[in-house]
C-alpha atoms as a PDB file:
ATOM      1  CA  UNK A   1       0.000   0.000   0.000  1.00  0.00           C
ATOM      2  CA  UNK A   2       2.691   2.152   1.091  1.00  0.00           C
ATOM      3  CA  UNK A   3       4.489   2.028  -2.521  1.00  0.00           C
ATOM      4  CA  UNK A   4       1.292   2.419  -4.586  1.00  0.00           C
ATOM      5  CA  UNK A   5       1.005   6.158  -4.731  1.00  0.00           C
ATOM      6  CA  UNK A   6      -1.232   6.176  -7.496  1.00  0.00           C
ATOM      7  CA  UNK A   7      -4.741   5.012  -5.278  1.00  0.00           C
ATOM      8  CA  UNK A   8      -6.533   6.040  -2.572  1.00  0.00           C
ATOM      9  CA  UNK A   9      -7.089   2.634   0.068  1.00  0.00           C
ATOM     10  CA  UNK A  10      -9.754   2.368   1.975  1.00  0.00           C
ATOM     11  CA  UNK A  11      -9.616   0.258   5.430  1.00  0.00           C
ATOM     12  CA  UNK A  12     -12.473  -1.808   5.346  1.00  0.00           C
ATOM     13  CA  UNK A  13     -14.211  -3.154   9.198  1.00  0.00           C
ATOM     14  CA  UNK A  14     -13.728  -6.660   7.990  1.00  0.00           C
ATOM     15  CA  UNK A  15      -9.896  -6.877   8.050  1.00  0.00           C
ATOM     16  CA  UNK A  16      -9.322  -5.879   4.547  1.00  0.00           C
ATOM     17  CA  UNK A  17      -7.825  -2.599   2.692  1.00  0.00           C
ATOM     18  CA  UNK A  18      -9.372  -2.084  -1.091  1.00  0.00           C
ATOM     19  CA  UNK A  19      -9.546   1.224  -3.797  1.00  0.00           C
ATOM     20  CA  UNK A  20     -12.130   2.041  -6.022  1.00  0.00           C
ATOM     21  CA  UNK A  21     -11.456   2.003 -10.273  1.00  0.00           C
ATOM     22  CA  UNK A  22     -14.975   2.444 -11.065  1.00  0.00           C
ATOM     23  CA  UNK A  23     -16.876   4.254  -8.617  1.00  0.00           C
ATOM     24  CA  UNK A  24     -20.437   5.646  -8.801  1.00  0.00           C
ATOM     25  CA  UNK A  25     -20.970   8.505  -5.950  1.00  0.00           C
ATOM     26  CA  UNK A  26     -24.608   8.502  -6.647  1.00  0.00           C
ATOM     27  CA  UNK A  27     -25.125   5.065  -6.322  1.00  0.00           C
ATOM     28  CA  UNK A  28     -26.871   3.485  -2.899  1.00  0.00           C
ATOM     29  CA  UNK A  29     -28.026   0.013  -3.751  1.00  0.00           C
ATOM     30  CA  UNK A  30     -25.815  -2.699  -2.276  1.00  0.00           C
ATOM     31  CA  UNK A  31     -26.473  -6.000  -2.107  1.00  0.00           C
ATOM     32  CA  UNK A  32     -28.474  -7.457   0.719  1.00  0.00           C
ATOM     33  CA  UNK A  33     -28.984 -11.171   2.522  1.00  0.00           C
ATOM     34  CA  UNK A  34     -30.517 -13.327  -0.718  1.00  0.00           C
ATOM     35  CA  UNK A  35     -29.697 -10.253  -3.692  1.00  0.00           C
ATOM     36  CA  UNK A  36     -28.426 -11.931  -7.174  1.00  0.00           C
ATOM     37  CA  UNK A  37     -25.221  -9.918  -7.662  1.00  0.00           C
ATOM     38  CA  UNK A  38     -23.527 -10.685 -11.089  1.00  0.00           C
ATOM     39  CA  UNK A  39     -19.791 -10.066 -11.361  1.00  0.00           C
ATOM     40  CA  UNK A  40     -16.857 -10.734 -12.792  1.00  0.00           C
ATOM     41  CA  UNK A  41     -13.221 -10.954 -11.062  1.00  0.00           C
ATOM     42  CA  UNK A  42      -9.452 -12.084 -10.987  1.00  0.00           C
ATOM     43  CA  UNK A  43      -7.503 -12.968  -8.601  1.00  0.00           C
ATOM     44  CA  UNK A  44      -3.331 -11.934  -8.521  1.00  0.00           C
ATOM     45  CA  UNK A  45      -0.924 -12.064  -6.001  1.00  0.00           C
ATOM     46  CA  UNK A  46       0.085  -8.975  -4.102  1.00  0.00           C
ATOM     47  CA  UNK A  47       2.917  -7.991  -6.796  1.00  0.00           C
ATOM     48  CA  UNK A  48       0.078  -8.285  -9.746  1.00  0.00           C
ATOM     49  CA  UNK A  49       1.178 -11.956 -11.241  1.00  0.00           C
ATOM     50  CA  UNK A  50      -2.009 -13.024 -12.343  1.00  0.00           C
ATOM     51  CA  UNK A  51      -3.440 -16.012 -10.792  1.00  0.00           C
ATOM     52  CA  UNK A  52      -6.778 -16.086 -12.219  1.00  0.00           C
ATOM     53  CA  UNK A  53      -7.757 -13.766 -15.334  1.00  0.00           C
ATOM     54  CA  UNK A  54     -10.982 -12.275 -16.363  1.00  0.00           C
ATOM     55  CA  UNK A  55     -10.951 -14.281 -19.081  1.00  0.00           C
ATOM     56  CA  UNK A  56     -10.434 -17.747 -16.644  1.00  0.00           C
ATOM     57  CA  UNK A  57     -13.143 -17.018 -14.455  1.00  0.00           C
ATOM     58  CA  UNK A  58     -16.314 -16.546 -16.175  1.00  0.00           C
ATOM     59  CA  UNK A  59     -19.123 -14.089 -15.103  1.00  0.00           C
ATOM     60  CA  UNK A  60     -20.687 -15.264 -11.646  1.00  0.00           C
ATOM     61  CA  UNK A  61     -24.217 -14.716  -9.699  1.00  0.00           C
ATOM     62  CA  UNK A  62     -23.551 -14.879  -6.280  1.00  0.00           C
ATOM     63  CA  UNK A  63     -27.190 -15.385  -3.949  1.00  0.00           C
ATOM     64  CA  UNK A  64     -25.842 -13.260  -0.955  1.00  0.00           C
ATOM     65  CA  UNK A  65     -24.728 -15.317   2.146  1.00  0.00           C
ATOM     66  CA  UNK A  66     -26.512 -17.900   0.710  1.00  0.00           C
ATOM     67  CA  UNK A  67     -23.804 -19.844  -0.982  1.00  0.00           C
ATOM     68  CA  UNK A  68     -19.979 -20.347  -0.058  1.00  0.00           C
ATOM     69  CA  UNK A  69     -17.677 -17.587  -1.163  1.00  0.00           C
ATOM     70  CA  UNK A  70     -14.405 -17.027   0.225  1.00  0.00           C
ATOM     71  CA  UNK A  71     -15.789 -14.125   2.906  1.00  0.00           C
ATOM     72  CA  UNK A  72     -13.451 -11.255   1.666  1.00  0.00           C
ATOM     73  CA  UNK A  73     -14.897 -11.694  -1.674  1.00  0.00           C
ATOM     74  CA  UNK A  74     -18.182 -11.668  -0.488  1.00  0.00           C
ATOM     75  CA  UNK A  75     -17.924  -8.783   1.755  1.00  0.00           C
ATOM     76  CA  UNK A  76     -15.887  -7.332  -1.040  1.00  0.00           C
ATOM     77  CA  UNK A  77     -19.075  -7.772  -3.102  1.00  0.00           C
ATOM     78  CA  UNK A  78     -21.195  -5.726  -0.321  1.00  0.00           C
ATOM     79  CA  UNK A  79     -19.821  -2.725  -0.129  1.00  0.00           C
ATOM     80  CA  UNK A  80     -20.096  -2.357  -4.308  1.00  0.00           C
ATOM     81  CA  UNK A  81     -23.113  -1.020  -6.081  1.00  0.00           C
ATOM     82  CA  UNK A  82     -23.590  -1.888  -9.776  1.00  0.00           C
ATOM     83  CA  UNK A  83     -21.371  -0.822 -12.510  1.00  0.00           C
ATOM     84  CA  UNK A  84     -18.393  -0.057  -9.446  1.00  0.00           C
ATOM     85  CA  UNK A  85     -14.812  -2.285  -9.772  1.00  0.00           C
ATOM     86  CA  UNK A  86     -12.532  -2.332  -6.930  1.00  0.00           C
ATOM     87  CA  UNK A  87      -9.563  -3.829  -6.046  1.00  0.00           C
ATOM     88  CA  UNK A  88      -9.308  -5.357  -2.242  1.00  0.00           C
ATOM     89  CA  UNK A  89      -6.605  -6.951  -0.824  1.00  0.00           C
ATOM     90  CA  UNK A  90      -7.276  -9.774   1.229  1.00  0.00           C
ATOM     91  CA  UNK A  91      -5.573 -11.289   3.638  1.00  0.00           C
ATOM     92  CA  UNK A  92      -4.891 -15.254   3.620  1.00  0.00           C
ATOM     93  CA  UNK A  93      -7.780 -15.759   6.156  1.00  0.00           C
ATOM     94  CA  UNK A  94     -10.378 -13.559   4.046  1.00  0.00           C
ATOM     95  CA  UNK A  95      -9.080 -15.117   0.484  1.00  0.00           C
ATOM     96  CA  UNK A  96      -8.746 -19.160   0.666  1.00  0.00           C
ATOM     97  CA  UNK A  97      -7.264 -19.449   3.759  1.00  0.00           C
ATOM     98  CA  UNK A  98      -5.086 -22.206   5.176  1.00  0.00           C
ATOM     99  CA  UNK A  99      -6.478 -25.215   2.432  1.00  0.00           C
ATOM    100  CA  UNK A 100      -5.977 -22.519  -0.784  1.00  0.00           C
ATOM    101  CA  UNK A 101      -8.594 -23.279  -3.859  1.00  0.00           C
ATOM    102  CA  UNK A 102      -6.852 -27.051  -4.698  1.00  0.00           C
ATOM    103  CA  UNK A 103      -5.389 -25.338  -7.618  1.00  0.00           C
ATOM    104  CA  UNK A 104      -3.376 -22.827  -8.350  1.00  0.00           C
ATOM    105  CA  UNK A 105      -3.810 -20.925  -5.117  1.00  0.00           C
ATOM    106  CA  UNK A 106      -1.604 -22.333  -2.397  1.00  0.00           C
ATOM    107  CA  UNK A 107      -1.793 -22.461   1.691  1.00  0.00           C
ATOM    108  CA  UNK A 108      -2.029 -19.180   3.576  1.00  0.00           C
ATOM    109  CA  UNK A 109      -1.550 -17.263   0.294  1.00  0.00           C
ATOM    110  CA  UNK A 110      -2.717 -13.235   0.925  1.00  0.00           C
ATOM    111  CA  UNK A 111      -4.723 -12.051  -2.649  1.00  0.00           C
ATOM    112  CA  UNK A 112      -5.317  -8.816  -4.567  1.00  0.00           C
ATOM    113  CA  UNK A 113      -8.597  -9.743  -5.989  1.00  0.00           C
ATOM    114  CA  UNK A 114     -10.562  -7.225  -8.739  1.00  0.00           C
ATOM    115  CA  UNK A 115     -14.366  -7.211  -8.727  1.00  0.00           C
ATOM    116  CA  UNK A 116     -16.767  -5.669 -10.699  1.00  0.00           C
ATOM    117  CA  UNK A 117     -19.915  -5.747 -10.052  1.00  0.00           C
ATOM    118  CA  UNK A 118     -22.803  -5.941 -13.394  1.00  0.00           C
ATOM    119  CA  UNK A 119     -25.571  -6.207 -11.511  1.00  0.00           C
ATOM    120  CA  UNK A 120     -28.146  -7.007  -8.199  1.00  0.00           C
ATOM    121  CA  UNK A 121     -31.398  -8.171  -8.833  1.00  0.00           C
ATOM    122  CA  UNK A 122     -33.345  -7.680  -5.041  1.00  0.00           C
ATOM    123  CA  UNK A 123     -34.572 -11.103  -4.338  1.00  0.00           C
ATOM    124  CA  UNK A 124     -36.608  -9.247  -1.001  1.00  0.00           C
ATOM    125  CA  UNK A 125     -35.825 -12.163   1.076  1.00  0.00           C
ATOM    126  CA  UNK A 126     -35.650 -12.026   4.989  1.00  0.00           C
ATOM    127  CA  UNK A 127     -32.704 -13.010   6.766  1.00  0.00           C
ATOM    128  CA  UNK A 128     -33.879 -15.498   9.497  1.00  0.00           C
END
C-alpha cells in the first residue's frame, strides 16, 4: 500500500484494505442477505502476477450469504453497487485461507482480488 502512490485505500471493518477504479458517488443500492449480484473478477498475487484472469473465471451470480464464497470476496461484493470495480486486498484468512482453492492458489496465500460488479437483482428475502 505504502508504494502504490497512485490510489486512494480504503480500510475496510472486515480486516481488509481495497480502492475504487470504477466508482459511482450517486449510487446506494448494495447488495443485501438473498440479492443476485452478477460479477466478474481475478484474482493476482500482491505484486500483480495473475493467478486467475478475467478471461479464466467466467461471469458469476452470487445469492448473498446464501452460498460459499471465500468471505473477503463476499464482503468485497457488499460494499459495491452496480457498474463499481474495486480492487481489495485480502488477507490469507479472508481469500482461501489455510487449504488454498486445490489449484493454483496455495496455503495461507494473501490475494489482490478485482471485482466488478454488473448487476443485483433484489430477491426481497428475509434473513432469518
Amino acid at each position: 500500500i505504502k508504494q502504490d502512490s497512485l490510489n486512494t485505500y480504503i480500510a475496510s471493518e472486515d480486516g481488509f484494505w481495497y480502492y475504487y477504479t470504477s466508482q459511482d458517488t450517486d449510487a446506494t443500492n448494495t447488495a443485501k442477505f438473498g440479492d443476485a449480484v452478477n460479477y466478474d473478477y481475478s484474482i493476482s498475487d500482491l505484486n500483480g502476477n495473475v493467478i486467475y484472469s478475467n478471461v479464466e473465471t467466467p461471469t458469476k451470480t452470487y445469492f448473498m450469504d446464501q452460498e460459499q464464497l471465500a468471505s473477503g470476496i463476499r464482503q468485497g461484493l457488499k460494499l459495491l453497487s452496480e457498474g463499481e470495480e474495486a480492487v481489495f486486498l485480502l488477507p490469507a484468512h479472508k481469500a482461501y485461507g489455510y487449504y488454498g482453492d486445490n489449484n493454483k492458489i496455495g496455503t495461507n496465500v494473501p490475494l489482490r482480488v478485482t471485482l466488478k460488479v454488473n448487476s443485483i437483482t433484489t430477491q426481497n428475502i428475509k434473513e432469518e
